[in-house]
Protein backbone atom coordinates (compact mmCIF):
# COMPACT_ATOMS: atom_id res chain seq x y z
CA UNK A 1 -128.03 -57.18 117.47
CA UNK A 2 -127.58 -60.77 118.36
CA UNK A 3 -128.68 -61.51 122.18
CA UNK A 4 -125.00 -62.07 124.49
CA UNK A 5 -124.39 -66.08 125.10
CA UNK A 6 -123.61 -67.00 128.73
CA UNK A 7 -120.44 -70.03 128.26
CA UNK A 8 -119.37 -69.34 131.93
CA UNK A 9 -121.03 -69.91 135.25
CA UNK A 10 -119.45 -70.33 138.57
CA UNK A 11 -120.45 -69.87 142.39
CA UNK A 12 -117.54 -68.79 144.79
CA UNK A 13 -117.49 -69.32 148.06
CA UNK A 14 -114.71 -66.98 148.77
CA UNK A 15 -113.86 -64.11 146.34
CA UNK A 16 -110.30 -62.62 147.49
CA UNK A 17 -109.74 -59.17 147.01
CA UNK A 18 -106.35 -57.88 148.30
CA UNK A 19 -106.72 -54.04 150.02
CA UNK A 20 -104.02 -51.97 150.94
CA UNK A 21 -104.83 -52.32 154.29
CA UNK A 22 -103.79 -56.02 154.49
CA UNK A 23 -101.41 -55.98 152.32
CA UNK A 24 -99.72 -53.50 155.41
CA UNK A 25 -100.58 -56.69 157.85
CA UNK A 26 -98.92 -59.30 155.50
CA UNK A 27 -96.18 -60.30 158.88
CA UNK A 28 -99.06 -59.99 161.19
CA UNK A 29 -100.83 -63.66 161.92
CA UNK A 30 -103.86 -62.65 163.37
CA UNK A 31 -104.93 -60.49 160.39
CA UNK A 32 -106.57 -62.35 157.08
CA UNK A 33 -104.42 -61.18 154.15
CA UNK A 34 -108.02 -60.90 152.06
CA UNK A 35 -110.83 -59.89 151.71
CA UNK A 36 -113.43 -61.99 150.83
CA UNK A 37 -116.96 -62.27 149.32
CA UNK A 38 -119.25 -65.16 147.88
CA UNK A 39 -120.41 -64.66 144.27
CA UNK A 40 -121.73 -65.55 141.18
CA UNK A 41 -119.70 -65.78 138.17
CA UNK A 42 -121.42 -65.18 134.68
CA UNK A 43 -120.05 -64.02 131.52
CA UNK A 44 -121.73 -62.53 128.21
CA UNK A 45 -119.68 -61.80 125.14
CA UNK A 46 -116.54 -60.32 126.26
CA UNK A 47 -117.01 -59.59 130.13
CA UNK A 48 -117.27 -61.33 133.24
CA UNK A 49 -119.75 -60.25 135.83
CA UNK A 50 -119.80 -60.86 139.13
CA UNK A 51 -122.74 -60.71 141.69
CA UNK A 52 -123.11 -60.43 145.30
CA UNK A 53 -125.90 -61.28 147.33
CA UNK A 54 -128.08 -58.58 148.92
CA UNK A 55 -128.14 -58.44 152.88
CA UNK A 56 -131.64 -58.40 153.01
CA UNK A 57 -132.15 -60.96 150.55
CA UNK A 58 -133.05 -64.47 151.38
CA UNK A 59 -134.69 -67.57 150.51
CA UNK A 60 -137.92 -68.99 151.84
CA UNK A 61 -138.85 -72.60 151.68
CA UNK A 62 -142.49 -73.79 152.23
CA UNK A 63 -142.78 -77.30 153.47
CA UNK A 64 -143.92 -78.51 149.99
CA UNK A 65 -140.66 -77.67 148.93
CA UNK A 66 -141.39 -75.07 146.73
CA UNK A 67 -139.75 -71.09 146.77
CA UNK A 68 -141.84 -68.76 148.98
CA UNK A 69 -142.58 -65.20 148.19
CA UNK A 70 -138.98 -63.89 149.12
CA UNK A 71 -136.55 -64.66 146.59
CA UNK A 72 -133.05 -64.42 145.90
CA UNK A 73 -131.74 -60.90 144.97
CA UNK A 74 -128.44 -60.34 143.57
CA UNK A 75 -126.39 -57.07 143.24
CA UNK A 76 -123.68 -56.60 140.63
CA UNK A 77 -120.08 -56.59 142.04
CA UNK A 78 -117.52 -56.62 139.71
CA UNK A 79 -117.35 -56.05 135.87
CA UNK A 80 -114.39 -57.57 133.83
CA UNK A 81 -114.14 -56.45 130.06
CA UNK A 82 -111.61 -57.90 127.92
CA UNK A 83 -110.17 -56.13 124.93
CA UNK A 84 -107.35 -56.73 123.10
CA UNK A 85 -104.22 -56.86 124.71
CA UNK A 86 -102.92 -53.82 122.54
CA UNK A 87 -105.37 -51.56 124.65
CA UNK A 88 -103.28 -51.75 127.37
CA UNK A 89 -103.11 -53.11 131.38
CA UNK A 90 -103.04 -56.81 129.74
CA UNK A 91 -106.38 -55.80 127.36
CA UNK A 92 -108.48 -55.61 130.53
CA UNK A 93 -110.51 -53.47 132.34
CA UNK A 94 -112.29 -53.87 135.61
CA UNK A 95 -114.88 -51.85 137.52
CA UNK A 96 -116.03 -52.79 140.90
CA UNK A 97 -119.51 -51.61 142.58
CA UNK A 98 -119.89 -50.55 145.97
CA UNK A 99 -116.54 -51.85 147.49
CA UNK A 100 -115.20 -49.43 150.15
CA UNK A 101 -111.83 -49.19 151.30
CA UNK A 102 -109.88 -50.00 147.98
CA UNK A 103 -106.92 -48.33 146.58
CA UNK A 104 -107.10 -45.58 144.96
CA UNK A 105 -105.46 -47.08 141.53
CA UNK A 106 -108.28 -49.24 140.91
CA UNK A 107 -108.83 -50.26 136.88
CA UNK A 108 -112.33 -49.41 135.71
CA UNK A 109 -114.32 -49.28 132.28
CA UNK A 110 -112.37 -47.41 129.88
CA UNK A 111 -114.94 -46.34 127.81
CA UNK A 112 -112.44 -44.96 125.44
CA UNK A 113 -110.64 -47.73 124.74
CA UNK A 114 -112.84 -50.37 122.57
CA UNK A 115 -112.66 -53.80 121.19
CA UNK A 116 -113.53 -51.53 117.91
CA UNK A 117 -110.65 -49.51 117.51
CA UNK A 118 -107.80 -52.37 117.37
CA UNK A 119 -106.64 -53.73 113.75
CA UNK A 120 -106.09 -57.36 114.87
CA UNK A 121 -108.59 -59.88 113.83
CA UNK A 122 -109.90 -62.00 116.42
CA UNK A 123 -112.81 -65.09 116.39
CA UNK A 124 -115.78 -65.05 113.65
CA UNK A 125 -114.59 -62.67 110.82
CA UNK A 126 -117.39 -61.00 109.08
CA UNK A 127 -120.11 -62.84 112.21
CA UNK A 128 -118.40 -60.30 114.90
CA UNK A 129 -118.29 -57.18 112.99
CA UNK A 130 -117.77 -55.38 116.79
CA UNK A 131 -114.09 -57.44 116.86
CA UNK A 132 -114.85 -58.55 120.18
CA UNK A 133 -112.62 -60.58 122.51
CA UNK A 134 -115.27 -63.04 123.48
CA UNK A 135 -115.17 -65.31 126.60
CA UNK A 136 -115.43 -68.46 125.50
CA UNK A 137 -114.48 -70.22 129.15
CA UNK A 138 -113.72 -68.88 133.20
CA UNK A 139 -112.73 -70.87 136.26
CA UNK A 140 -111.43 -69.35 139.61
CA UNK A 141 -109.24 -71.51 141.37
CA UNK A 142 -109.55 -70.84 145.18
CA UNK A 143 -105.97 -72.55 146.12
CA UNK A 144 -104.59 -69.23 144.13
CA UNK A 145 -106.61 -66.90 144.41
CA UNK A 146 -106.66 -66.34 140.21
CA UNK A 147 -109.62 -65.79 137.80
CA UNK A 148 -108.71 -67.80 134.18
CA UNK A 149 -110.48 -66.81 131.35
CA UNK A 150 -110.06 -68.48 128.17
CA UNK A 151 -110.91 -66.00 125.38
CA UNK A 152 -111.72 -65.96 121.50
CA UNK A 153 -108.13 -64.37 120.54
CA UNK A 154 -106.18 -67.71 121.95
CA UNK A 155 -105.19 -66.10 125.11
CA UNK A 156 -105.51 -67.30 128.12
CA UNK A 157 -105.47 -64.46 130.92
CA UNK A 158 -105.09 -64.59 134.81
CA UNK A 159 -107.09 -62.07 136.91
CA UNK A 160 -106.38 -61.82 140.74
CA UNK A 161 -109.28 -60.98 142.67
CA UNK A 162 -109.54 -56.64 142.36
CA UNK A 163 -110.16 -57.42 138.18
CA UNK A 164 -106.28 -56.73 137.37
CA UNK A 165 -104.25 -58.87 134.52
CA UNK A 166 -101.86 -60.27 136.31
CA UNK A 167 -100.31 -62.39 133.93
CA UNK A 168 -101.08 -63.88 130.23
CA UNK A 169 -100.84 -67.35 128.78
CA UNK A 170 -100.22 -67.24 125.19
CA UNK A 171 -98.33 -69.64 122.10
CA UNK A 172 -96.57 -67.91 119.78
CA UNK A 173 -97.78 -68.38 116.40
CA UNK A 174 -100.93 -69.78 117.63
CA UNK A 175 -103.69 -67.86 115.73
CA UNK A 176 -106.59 -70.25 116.71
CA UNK A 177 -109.40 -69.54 119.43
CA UNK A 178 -109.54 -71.44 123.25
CA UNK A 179 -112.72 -73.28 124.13
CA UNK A 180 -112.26 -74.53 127.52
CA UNK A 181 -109.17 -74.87 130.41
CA UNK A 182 -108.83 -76.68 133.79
CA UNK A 183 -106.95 -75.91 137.13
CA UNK A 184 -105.75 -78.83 138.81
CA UNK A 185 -106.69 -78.74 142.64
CA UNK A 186 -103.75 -76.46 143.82
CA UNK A 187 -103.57 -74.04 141.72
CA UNK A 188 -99.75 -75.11 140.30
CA UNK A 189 -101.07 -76.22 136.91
CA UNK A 190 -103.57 -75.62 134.24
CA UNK A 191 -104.77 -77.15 131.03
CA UNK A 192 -105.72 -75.16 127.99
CA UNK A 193 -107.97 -76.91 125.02
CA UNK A 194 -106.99 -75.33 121.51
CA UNK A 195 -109.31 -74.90 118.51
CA UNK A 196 -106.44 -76.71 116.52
CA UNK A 197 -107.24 -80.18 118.63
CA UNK A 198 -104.33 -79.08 120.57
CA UNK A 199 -104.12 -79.43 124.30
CA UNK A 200 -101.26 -77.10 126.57
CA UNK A 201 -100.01 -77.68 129.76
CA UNK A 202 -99.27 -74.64 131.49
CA UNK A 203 -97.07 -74.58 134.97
CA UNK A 204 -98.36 -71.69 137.19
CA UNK A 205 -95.51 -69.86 139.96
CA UNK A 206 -97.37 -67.72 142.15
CA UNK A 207 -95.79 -65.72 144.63
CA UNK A 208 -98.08 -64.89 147.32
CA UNK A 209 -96.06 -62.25 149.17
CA UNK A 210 -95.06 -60.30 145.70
CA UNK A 211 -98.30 -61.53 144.00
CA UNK A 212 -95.98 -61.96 141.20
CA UNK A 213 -97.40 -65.03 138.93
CA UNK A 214 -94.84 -66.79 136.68
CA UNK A 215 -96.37 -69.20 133.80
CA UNK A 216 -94.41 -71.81 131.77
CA UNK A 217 -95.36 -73.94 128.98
CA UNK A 218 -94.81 -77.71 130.01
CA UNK A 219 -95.82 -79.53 127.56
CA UNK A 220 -98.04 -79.41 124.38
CA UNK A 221 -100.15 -82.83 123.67
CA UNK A 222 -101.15 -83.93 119.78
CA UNK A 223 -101.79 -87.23 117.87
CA UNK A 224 -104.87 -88.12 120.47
CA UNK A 225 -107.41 -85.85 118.54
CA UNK A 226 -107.94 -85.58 114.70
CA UNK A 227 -106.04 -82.18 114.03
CA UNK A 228 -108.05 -79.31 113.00
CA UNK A 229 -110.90 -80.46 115.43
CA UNK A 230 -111.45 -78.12 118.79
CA UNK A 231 -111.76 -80.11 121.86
CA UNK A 232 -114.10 -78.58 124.26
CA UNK A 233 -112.72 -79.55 127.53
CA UNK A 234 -109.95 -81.08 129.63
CA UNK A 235 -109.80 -82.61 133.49
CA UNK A 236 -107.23 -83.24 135.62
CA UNK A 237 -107.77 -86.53 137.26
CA UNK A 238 -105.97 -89.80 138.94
CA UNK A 239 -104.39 -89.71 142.34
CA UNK A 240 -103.89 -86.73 144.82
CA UNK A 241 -100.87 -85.53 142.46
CA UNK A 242 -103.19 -85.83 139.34
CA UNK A 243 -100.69 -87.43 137.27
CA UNK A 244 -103.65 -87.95 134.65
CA UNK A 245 -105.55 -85.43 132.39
CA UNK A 246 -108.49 -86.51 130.34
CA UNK A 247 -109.42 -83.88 126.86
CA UNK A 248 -112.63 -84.83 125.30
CA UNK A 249 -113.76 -83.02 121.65
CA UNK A 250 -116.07 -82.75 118.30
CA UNK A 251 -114.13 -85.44 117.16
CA UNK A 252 -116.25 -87.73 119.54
CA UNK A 253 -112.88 -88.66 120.90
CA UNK A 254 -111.94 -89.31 124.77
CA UNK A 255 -107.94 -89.09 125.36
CA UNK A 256 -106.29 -90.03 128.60
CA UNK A 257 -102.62 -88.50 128.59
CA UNK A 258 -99.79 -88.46 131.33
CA UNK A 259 -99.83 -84.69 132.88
CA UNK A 260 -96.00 -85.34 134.32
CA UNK A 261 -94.73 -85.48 131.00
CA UNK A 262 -93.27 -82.52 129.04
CA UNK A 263 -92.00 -81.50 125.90
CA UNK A 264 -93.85 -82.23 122.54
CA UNK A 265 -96.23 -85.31 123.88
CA UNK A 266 -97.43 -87.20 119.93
CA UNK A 267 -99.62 -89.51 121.53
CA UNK A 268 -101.83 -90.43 124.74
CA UNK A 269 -101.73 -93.22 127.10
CA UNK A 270 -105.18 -94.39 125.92
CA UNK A 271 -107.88 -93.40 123.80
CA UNK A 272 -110.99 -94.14 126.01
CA UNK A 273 -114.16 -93.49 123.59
CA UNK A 274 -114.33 -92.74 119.57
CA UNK A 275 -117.51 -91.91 117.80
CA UNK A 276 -117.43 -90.02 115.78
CA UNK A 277 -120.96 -89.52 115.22
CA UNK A 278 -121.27 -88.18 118.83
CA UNK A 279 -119.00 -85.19 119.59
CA UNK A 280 -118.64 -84.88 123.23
CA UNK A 281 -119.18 -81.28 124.63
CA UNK A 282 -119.52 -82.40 128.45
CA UNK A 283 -117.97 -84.74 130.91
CA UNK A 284 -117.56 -85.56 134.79
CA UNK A 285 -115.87 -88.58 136.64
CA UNK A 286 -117.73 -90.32 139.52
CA UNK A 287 -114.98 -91.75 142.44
CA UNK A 288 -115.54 -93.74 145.13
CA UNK A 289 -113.92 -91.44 148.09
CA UNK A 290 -115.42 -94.11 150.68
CA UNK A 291 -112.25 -96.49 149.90
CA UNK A 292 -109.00 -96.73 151.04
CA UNK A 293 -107.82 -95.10 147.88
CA UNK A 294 -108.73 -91.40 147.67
CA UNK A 295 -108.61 -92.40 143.60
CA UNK A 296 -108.45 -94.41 140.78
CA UNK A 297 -104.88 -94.42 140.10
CA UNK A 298 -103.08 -94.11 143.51
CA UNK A 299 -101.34 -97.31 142.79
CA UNK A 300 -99.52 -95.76 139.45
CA UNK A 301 -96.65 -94.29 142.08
CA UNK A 302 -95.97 -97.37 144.11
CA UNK A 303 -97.58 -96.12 147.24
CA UNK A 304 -99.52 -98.60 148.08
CA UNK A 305 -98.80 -102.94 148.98
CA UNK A 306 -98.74 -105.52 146.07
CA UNK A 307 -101.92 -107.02 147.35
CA UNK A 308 -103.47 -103.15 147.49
CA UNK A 309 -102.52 -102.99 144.25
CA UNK A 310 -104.43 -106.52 143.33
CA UNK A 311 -107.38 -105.80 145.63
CA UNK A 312 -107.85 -102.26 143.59
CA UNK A 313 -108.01 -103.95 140.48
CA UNK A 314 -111.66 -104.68 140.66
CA UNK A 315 -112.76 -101.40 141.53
CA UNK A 316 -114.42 -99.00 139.56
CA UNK A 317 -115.40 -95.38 138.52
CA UNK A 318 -117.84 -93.83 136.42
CA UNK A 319 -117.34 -91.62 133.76
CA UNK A 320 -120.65 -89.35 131.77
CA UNK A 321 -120.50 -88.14 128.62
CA UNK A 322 -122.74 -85.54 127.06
CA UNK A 323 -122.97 -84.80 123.42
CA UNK A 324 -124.29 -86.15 120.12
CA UNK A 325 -124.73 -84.79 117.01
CA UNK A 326 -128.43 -85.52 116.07
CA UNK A 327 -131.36 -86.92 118.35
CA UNK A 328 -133.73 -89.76 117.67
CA UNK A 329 -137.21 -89.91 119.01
CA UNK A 330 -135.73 -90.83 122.50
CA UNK A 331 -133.74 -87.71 122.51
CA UNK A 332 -129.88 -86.95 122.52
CA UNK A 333 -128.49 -89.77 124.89
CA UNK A 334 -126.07 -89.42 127.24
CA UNK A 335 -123.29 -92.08 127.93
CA UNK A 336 -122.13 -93.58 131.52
CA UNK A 337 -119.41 -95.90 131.41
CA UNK A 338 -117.61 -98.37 133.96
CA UNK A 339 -113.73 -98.22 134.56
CA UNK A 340 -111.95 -100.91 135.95
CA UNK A 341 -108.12 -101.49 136.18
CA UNK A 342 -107.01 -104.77 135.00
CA UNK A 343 -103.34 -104.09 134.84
CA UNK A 344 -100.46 -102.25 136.57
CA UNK A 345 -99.92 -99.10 134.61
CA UNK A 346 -96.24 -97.37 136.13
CA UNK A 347 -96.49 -93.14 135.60
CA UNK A 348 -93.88 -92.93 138.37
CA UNK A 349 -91.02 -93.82 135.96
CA UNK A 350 -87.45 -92.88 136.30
CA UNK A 351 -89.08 -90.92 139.65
């Protein structure tokens, strides 16, 4: 039995879990419509786990720095097991530990109902004899309130916050696995990176009062990554409407592509890096939020003075890669470059 790999990790400040008994207050201002609980996220295989911590857990610092004898105990919370979507309620299943006061309909563990017993083929062929549905990627997005979990069978699945399927994200005639997605900061959009070298745009309706959620393919992005490749992850990025998403993959590439577009998008606004001796598996932007400009690119929608717009262009952010392929006797390196405008690139178009 091969030991379960951990590809998500996540601390959450506020875990909201809709109860009956708010959703009765919903007219009411005083009451919070949630709710809510720190955890940690983790995932093995094909479930997401969620722990708590204890009350009478804590941590201890002695002066050196270094942990005293009480240490950090967690409890489990939640469990979320995905199957396939066959099995029913959206191919998940949910159980929750020591919660009072929840609705009698809650989803748990269907032990009956196994990965094993459905005939579609999912991720790894002979490797995953089981046919699991592994998690391969999980983000919750506090603006909505959703859990997204990109999974082995290229769906992408929304949870809301008592383990339920509330909607599903899926291409038809897309047979290849996801590896990694990305909310944008409000919830209203998210990015899905395909096995194929594919990247999806994905608008996201959520009605809060209904708790209906309503997903739409926007646009599907190709021609920046060599096709057949997987990228292994995507970031939205540029000004406080994040009119710019960046997709990074084993094809050492780094694409930068215009998230306002939609339709069938062949190429990106710039290829940034290409080695491809050094895949890139990781990456993270560094901004300057001390400046007038909350980011890079605020002067792509005209908001800002000529001279703004001039001053900006010697500023600069950072970007980190992490990859490589093989390691020398220094070890893998990691990568840190310096962005600076040097022209006036218009997104805001026809807007």
């Amino acid at each position: 039995v091969e030991v379960p790999q951990i590809y998500a990790l996540q601390f959450i400040n506020e875990w909201r879990m809709s109860s009956k008994a708010t959703e009765q207050m919903r007219q009411i201002d005083e009451f919070n419509l949630s709710t809510t609980v720190p955890v940690l996220l983790t995932s093995s295989d094909d479930t997401i786990h969620l722990w708590s911590q204890e009350d009478s857990s804590v941590i201890s610092l002695h002066e050196t720095g270094t942990l005293g004898q009480n240490e950090l105990r967690l409890e489990k919370f939640m469990d979320i097991n995905f199957t396939h979507i066959d099995s029913g309620y959206g191919g998940v299943r949910a159980k929750m530990y020591g919660v009072e006061n929840l609705d009698s309909n809650d989803i748990h563990l269907d032990k009956r109902s196994s990965n094993k017993k459905s005939t579609t083929t999912t991720f790894g062929g002979d490797r995953n004899p089981e046919n699991l549905v592994f998690v391969f990627d999980a983000s919750y997005c506090p603006s909505n309130s959703l859990l997204g979990v990109a999974l082995s069978d290229g769906t992408l699945r929304l949870v809301n916050g008592r383990g339920m399927c509330v909607t599903l994200l899926s291409l038809p005639g897309c047979q290849s696995h996801l590896t990694s997605f990305s909310w944008n900061h409000d919830g209203s959009k998210l990015a899905s990176c395909v096995a194929t070298g594919h990247l999806i745009l994905w608008k996201i309706n959520c009605n809060h009062y209904t708790q209906e959620v309503k997903p739409s393919c926007v646009a599907i992005f190709e021609g920046g990554h060599d096709i057949g490749r997987p990228l292994y992850g995507t970031k939205f990025c540029g000004s406080d409407d994040e009119i710019l998403l960046m997709s990074w993959g084993v094809d050492g590439k780094l694409c930068l592509w215009d998230s306002s577009l939609s339709g069938q998008v062949n190429s990106p606004i710039s290829v940034l890096a290409c080695n491809g001796d050094y895949p890139i598996y990781a990456l993270d932007l560094s901004i300057d939020t001390t400046r007038e400009t909350n980011e890079l690119y605020h002067l792509a929608f005209g908001s800002k003075s000529d001279d703004a717009i001039r001053n900006d262009f010697d500023k600069k952010f950072h970007i980190v890669l992490g990859g490589g392929r093989d390691s020398g006797f220094l070890g893998v390196p990691a990568y840190i470059y310096d962005v600076a405008l040097t022209a006036k690139i218009d997104l805001n178009v026809d807007k």
